[in-house]
PDB file of N, CA and C in Angstrom:
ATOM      1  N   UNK A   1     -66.432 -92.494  71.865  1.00  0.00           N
ATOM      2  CA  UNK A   1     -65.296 -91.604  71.789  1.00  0.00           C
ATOM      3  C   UNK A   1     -64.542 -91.571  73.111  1.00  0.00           C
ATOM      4  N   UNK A   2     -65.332 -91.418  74.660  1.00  0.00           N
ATOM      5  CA  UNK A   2     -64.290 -91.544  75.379  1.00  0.00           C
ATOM      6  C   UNK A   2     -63.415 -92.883  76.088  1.00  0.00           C
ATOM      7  N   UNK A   3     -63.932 -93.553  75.454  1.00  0.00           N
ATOM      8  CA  UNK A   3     -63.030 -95.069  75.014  1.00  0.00           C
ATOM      9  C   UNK A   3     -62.007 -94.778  75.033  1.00  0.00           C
ATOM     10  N   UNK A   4     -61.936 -94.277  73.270  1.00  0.00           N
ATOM     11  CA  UNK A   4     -60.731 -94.038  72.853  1.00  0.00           C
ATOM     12  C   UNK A   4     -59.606 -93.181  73.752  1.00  0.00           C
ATOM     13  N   UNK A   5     -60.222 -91.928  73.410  1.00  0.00           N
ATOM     14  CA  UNK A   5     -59.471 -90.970  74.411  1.00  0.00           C
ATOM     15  C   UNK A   5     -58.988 -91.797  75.461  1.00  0.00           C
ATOM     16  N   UNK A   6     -59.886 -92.068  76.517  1.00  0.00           N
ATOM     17  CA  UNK A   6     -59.320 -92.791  77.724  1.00  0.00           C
ATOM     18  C   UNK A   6     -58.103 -93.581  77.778  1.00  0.00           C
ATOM     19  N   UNK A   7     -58.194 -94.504  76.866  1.00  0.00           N
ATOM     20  CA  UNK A   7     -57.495 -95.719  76.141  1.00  0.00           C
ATOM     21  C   UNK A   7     -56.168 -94.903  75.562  1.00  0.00           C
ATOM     22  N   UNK A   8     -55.746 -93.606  75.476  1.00  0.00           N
ATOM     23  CA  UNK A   8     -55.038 -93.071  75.030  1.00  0.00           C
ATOM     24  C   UNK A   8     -55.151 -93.300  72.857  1.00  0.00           C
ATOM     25  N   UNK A   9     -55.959 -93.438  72.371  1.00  0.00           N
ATOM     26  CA  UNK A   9     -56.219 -93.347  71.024  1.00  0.00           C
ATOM     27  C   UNK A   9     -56.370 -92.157  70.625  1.00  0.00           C
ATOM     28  N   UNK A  10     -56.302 -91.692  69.434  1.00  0.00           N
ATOM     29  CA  UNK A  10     -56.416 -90.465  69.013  1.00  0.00           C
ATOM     30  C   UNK A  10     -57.199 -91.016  67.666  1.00  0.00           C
ATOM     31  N   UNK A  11     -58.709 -90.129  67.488  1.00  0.00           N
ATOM     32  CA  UNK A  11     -59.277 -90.472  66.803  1.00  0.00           C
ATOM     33  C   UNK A  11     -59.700 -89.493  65.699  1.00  0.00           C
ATOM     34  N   UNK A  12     -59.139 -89.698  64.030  1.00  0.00           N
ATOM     35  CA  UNK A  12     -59.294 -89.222  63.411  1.00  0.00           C
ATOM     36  C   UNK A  12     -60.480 -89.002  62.350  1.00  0.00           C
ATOM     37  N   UNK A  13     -61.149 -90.032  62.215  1.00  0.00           N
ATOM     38  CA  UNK A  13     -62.211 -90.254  61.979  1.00  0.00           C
ATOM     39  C   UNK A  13     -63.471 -90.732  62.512  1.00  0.00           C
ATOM     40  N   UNK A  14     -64.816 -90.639  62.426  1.00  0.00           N
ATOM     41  CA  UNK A  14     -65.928 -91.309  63.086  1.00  0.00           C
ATOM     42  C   UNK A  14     -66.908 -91.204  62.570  1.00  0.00           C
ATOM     43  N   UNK A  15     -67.014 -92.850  62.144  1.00  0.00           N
ATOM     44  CA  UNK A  15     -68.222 -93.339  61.472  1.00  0.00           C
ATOM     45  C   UNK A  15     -69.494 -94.024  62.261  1.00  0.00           C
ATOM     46  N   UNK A  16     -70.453 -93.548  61.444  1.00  0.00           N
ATOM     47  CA  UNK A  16     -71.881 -93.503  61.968  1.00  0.00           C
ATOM     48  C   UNK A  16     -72.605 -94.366  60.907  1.00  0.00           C
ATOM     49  N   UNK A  17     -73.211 -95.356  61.109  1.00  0.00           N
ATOM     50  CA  UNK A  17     -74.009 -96.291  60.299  1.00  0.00           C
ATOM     51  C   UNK A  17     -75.132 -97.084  60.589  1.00  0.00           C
ATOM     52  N   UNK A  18     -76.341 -96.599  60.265  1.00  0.00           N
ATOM     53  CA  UNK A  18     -77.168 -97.050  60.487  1.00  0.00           C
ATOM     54  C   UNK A  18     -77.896 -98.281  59.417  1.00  0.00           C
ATOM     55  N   UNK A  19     -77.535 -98.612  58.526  1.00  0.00           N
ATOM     56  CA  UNK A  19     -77.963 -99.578  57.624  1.00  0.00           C
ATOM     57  C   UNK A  19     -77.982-100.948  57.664  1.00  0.00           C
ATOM     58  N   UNK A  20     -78.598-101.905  57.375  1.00  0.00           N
ATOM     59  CA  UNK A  20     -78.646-103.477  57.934  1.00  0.00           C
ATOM     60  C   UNK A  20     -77.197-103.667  57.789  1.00  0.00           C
ATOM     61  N   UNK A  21     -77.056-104.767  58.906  1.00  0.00           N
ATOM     62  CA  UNK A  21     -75.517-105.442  59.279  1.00  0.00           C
ATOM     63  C   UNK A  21     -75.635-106.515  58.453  1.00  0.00           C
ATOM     64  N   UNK A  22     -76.405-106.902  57.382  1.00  0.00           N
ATOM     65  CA  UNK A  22     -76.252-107.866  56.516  1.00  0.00           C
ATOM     66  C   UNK A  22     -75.903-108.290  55.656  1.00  0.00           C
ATOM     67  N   UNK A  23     -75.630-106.568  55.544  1.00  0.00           N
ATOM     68  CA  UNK A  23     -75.823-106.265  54.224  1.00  0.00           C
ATOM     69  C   UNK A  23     -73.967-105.865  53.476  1.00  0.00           C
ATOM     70  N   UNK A  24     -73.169-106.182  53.312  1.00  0.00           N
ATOM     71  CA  UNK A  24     -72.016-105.827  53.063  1.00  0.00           C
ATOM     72  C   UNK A  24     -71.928-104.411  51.956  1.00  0.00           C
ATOM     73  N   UNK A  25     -72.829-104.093  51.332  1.00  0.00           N
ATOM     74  CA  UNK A  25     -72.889-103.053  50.138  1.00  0.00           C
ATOM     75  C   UNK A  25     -73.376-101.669  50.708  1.00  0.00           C
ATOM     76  N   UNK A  26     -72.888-101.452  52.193  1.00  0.00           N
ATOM     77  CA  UNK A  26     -73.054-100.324  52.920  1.00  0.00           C
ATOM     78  C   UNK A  26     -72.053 -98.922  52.293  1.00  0.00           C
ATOM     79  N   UNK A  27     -72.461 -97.901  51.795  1.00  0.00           N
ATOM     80  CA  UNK A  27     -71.458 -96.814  51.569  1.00  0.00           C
ATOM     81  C   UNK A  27     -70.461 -96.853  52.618  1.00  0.00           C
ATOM     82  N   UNK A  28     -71.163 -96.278  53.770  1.00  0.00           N
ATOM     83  CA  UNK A  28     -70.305 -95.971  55.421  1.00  0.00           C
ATOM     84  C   UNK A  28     -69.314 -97.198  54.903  1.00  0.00           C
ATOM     85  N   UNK A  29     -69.543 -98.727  55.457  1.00  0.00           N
ATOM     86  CA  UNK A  29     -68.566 -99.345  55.656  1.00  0.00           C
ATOM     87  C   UNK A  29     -67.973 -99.719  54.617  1.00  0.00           C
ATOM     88  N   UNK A  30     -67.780 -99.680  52.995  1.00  0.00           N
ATOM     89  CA  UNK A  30     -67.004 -99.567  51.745  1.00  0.00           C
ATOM     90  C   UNK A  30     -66.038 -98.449  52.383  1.00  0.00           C
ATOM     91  N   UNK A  31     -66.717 -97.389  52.507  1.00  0.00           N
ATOM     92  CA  UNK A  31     -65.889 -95.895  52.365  1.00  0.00           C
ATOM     93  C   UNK A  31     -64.924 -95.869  53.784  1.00  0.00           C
ATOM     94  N   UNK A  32     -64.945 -96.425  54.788  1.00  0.00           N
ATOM     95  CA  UNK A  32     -64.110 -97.028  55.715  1.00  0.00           C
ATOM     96  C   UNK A  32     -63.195 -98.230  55.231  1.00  0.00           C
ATOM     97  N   UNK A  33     -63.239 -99.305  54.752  1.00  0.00           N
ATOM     98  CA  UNK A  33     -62.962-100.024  54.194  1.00  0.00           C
ATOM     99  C   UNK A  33     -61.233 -99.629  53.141  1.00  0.00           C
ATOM    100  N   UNK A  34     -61.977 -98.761  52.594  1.00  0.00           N
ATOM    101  CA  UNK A  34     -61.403 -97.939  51.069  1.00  0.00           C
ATOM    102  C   UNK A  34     -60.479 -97.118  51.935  1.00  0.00           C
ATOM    103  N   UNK A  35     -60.782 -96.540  52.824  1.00  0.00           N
ATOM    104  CA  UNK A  35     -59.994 -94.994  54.026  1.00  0.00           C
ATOM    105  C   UNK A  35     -58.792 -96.221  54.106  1.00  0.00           C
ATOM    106  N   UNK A  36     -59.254 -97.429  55.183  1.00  0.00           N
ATOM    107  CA  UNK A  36     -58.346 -98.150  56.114  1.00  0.00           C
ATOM    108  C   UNK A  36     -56.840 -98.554  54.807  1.00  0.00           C
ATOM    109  N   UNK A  37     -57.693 -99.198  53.690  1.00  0.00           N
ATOM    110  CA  UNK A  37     -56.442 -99.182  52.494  1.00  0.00           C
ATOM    111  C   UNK A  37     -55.471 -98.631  52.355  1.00  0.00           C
ATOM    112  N   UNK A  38     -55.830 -97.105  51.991  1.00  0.00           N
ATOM    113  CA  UNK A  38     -55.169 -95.836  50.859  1.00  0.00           C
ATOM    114  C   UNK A  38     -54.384 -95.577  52.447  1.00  0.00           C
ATOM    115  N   UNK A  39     -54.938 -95.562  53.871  1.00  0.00           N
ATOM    116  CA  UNK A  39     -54.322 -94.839  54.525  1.00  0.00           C
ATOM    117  C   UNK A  39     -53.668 -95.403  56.229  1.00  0.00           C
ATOM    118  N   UNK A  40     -53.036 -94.871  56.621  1.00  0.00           N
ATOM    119  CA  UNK A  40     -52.065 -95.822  57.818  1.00  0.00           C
ATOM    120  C   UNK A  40     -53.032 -95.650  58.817  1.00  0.00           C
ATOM    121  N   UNK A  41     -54.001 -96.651  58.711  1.00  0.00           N
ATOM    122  CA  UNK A  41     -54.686 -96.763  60.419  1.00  0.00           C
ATOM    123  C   UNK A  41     -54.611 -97.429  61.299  1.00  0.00           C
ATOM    124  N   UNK A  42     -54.258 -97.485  62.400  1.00  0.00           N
ATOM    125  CA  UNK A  42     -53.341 -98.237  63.269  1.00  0.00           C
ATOM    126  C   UNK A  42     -54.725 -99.439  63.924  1.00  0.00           C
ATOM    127  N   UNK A  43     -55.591 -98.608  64.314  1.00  0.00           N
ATOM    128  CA  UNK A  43     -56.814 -99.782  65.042  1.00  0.00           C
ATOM    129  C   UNK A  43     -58.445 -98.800  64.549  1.00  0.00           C
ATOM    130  N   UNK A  44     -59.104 -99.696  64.668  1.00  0.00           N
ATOM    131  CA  UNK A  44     -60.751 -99.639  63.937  1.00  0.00           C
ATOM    132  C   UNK A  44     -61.629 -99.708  65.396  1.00  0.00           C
ATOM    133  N   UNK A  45     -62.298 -99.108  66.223  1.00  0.00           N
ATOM    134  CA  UNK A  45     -62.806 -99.221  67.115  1.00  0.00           C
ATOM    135  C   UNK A  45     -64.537 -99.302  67.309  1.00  0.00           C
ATOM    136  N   UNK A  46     -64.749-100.532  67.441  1.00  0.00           N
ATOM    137  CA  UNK A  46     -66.218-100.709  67.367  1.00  0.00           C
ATOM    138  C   UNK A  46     -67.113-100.939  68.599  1.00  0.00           C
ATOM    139  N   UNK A  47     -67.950-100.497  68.916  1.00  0.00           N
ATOM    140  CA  UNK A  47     -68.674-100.959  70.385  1.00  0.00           C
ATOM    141  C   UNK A  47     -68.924-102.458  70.326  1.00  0.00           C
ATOM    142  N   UNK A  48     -69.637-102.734  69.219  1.00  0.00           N
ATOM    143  CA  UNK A  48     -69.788-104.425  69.742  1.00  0.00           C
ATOM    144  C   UNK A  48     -69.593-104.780  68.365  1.00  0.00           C
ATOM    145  N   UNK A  49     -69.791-105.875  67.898  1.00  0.00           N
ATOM    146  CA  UNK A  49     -69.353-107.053  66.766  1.00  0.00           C
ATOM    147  C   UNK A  49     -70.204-106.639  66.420  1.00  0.00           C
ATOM    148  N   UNK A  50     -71.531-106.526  66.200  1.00  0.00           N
ATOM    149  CA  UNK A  50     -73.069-106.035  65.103  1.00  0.00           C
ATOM    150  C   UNK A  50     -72.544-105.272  64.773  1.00  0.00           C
ATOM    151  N   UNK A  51     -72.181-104.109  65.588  1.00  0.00           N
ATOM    152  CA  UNK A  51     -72.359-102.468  64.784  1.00  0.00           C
ATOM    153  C   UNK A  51     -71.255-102.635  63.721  1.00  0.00           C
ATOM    154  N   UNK A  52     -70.496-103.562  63.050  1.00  0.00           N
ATOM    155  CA  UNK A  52     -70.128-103.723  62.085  1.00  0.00           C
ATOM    156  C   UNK A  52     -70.396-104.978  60.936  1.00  0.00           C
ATOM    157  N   UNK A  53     -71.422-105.691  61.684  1.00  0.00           N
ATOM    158  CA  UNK A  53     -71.591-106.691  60.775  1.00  0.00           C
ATOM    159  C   UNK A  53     -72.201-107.466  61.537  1.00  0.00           C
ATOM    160  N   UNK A  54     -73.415-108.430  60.901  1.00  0.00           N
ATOM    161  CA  UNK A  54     -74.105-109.639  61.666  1.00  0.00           C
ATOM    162  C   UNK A  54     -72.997-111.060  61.663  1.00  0.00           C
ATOM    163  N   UNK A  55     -72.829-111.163  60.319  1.00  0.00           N
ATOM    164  CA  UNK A  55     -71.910-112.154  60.086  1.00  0.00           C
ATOM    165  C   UNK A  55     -70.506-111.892  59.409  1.00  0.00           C
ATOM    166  N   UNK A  56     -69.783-112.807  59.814  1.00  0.00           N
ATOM    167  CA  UNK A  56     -68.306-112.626  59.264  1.00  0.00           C
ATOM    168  C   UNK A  56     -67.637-111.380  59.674  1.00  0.00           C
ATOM    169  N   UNK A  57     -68.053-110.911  60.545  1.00  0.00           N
ATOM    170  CA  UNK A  57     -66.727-110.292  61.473  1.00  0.00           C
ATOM    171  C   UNK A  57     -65.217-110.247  61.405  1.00  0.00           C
ATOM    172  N   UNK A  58     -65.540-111.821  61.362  1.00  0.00           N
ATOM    173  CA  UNK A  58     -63.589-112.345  61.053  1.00  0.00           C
ATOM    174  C   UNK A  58     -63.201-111.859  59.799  1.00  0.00           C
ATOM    175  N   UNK A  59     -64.414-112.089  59.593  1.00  0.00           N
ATOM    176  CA  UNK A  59     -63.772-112.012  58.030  1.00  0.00           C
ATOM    177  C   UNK A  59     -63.056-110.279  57.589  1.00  0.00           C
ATOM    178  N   UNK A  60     -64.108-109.389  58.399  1.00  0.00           N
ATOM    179  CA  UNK A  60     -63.858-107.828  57.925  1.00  0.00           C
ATOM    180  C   UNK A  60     -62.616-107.987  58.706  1.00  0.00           C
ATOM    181  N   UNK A  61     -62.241-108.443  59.975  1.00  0.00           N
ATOM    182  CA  UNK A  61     -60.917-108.182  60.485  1.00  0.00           C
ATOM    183  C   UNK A  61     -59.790-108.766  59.840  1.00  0.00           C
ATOM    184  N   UNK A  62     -59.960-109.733  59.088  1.00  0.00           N
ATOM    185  CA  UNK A  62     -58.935-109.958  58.467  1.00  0.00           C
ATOM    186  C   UNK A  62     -58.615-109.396  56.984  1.00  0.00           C
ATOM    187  N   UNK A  63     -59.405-108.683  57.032  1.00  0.00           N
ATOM    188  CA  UNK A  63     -59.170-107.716  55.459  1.00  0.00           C
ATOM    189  C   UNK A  63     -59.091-106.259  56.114  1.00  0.00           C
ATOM    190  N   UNK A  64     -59.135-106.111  57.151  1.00  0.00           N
ATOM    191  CA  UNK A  64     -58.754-104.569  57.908  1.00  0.00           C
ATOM    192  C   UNK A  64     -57.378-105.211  58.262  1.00  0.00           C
ATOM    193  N   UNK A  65     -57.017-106.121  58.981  1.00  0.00           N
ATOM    194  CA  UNK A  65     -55.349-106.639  59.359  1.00  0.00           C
ATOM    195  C   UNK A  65     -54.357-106.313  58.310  1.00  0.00           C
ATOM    196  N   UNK A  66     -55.394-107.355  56.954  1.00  0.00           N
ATOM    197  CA  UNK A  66     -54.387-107.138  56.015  1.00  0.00           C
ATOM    198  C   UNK A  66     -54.082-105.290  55.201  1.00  0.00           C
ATOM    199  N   UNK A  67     -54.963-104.539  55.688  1.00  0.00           N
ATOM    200  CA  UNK A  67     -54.479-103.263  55.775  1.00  0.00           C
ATOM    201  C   UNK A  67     -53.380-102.664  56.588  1.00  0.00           C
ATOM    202  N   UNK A  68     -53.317-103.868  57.628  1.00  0.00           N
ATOM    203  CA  UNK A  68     -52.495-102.851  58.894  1.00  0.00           C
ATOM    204  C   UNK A  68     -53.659-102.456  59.883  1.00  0.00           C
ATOM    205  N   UNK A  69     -54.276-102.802  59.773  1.00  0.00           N
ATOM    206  CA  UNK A  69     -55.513-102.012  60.835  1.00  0.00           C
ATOM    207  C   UNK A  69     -55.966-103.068  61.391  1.00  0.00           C
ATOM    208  N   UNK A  70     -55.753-103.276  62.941  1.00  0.00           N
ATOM    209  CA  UNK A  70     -56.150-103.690  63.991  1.00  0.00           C
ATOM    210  C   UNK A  70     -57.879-103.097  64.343  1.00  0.00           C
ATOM    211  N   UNK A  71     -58.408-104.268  64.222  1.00  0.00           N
ATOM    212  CA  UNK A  71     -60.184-104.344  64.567  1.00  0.00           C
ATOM    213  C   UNK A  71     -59.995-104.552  65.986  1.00  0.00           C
ATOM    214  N   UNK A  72     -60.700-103.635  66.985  1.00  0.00           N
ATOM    215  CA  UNK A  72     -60.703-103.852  68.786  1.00  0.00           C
ATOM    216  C   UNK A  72     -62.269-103.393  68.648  1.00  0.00           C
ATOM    217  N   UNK A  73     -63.117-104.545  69.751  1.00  0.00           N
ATOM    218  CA  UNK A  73     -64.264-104.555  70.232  1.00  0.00           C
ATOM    219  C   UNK A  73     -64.106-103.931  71.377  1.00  0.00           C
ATOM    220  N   UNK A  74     -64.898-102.807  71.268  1.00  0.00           N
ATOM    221  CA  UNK A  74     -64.976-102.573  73.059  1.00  0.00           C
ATOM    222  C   UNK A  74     -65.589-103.514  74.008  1.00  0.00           C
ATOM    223  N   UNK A  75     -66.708-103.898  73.603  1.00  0.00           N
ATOM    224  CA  UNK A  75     -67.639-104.461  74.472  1.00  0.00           C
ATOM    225  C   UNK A  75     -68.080-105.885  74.322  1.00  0.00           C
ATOM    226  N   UNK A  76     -66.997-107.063  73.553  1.00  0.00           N
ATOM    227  CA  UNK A  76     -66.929-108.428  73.624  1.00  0.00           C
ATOM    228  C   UNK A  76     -67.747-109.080  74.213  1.00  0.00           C
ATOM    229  N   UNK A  77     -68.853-109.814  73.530  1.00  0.00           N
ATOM    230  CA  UNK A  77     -69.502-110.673  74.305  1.00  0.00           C
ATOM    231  C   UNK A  77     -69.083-112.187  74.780  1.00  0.00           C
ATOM    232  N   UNK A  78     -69.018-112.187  75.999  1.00  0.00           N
ATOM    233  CA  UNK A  78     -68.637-113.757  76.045  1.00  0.00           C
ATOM    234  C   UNK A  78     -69.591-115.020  75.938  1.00  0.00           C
ATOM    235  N   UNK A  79     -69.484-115.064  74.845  1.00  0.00           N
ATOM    236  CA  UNK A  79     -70.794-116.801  74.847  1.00  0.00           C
ATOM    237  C   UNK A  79     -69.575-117.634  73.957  1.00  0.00           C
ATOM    238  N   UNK A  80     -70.552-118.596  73.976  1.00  0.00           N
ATOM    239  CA  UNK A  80     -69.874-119.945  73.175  1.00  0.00           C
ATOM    240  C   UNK A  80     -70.521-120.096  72.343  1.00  0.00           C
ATOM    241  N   UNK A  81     -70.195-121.034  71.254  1.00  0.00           N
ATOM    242  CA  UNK A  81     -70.661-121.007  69.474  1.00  0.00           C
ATOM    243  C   UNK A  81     -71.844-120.765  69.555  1.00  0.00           C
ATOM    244  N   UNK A  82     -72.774-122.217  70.496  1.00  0.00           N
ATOM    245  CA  UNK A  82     -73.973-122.209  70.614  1.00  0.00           C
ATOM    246  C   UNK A  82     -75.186-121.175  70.703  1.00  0.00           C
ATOM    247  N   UNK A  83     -74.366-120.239  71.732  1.00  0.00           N
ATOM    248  CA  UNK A  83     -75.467-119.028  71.674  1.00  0.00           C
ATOM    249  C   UNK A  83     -75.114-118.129  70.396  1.00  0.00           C
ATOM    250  N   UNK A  84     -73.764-118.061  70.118  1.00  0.00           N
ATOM    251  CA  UNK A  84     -73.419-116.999  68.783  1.00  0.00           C
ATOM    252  C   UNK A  84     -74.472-117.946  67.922  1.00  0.00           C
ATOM    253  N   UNK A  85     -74.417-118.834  67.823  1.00  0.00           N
ATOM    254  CA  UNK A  85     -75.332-119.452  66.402  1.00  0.00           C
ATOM    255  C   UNK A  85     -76.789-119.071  66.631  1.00  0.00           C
ATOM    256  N   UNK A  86     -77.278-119.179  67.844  1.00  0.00           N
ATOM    257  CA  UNK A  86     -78.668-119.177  68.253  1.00  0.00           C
ATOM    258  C   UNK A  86     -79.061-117.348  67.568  1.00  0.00           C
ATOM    259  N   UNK A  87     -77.967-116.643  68.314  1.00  0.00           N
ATOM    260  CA  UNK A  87     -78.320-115.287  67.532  1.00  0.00           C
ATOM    261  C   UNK A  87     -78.149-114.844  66.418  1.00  0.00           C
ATOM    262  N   UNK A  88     -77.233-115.624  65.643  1.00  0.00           N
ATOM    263  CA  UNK A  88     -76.905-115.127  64.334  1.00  0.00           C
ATOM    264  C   UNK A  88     -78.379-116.203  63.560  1.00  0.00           C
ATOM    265  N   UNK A  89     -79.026-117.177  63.761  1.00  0.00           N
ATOM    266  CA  UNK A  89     -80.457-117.744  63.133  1.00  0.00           C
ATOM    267  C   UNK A  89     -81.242-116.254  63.593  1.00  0.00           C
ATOM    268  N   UNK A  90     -81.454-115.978  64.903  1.00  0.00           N
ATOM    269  CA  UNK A  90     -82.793-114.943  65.105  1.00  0.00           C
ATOM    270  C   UNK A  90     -82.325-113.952  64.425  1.00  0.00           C
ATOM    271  N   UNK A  91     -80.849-113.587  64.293  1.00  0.00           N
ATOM    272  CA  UNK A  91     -80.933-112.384  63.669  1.00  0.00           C
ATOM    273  C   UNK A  91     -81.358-112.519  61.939  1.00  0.00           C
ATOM    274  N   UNK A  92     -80.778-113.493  61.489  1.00  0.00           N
ATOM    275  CA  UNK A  92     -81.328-114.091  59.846  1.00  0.00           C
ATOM    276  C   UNK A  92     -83.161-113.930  60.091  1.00  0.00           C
ATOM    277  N   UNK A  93     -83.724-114.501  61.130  1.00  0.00           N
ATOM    278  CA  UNK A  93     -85.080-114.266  60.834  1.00  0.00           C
ATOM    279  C   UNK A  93     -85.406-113.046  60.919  1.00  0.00           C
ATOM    280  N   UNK A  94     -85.397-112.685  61.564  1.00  0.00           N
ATOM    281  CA  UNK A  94     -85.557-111.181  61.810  1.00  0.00           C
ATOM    282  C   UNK A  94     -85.461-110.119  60.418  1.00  0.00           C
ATOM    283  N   UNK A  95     -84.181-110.354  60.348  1.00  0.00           N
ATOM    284  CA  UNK A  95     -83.561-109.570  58.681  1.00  0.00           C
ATOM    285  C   UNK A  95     -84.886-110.067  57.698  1.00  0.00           C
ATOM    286  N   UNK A  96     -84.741-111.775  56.915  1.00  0.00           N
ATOM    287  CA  UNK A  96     -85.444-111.843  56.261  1.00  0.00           C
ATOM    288  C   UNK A  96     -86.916-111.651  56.177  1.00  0.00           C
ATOM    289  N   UNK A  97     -87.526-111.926  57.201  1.00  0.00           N
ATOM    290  CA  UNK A  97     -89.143-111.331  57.458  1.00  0.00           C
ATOM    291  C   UNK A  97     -89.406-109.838  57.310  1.00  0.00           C
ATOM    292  N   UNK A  98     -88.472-109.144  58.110  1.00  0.00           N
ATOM    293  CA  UNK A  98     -88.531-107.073  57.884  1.00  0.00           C
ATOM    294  C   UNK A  98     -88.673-107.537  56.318  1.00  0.00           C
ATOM    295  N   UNK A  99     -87.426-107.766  55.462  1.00  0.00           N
ATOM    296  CA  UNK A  99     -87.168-107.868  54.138  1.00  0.00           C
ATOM    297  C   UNK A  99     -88.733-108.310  53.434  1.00  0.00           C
ATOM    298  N   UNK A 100     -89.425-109.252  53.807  1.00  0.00           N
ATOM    299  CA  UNK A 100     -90.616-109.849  52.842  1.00  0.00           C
ATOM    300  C   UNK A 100     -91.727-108.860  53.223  1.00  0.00           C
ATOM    301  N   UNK A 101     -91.520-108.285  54.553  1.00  0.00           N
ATOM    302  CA  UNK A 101     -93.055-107.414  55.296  1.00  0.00           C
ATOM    303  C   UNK A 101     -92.711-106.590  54.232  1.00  0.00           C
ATOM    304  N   UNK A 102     -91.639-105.634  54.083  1.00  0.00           N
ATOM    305  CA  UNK A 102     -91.803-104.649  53.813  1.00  0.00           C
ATOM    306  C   UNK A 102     -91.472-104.779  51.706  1.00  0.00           C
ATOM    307  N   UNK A 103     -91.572-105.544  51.019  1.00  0.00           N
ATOM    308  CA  UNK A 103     -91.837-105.715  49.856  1.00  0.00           C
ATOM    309  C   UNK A 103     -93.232-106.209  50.246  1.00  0.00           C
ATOM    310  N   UNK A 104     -94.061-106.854  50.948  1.00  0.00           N
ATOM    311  CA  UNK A 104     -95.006-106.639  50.817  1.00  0.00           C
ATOM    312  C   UNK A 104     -95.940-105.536  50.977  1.00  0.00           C
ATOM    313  N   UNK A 105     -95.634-104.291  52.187  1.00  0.00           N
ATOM    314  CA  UNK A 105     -96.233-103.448  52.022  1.00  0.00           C
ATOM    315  C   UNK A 105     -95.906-102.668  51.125  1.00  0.00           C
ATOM    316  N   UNK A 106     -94.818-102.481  50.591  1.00  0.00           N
ATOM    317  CA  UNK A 106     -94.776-101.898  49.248  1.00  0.00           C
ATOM    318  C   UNK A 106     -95.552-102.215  47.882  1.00  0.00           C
ATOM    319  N   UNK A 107     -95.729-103.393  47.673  1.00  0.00           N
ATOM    320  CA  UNK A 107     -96.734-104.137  47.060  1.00  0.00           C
ATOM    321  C   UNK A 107     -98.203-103.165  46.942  1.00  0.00           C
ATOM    322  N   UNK A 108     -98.912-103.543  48.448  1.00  0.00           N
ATOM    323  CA  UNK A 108    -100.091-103.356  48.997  1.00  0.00           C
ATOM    324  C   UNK A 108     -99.966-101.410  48.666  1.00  0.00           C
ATOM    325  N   UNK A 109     -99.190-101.207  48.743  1.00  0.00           N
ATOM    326  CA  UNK A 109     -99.196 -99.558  48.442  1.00  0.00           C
ATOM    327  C   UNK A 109     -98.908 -98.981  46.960  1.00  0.00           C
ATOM    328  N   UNK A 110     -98.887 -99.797  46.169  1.00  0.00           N
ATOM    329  CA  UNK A 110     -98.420 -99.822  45.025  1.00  0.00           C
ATOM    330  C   UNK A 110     -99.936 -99.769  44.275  1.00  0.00           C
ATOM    331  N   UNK A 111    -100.864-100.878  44.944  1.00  0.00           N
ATOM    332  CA  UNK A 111    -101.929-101.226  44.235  1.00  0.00           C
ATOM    333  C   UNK A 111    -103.068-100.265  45.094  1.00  0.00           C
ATOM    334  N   UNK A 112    -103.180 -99.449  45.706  1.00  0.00           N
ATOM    335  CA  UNK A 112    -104.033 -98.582  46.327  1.00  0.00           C
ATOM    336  C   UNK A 112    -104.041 -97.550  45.489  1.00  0.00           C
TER     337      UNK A 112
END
């Protein structure tokens, strides 16, 4: 928030989301999504590229643009493809293993 402020923004809304970045079928980011549409939002302010998505970033900014709504990173990381790729694989492992542990302990708790 004092980003914004600082930055001279005036911020009418603020969303909080804690749910996998993998996952596109997030309420929070639909119901932002759906807001940015129906209503005149000038810019979308995110701390870093995850806290809205692991992958395709571009992609949400260019369907927030085509709202009119300017996507700004505060905190831009500078790498080159290579490392973006290196993290977007660990982050896929990461995601899919949580994903199998935890249908498996659900499993294992199912049959106790």
């Amino acid at each position: 928030m004092r980003f914004a402020l600082t930055n001279g923004y005036v911020m009418e809304y603020f969303y909080e989301d804690i749910a996998s970045r993998m996952n596109f079928k997030r309420k929070i980011l639909l119901n932002l999504l759906q807001y940015c549409q129906t209503h005149p939002i000038k810019t979308e302010i995110i701390e870093y590229e995850e806290c809205i998505a692991r992958f395709r970033v571009n992609l949400l900014a260019d369907i927030l643009r085509s709202y009119g709504t300017e996507l700004l990173v505060m905190n831009k990381r500078e790498s080159d493809y290579r490392q973006y790729f290196i993290d977007d694989m660990i982050d896929s492992i990461i995601h899919f293993s949580s994903h199998l542990y935890g249908k498996r302990k659900g499993i294992d708790k199912a049959k106790k």
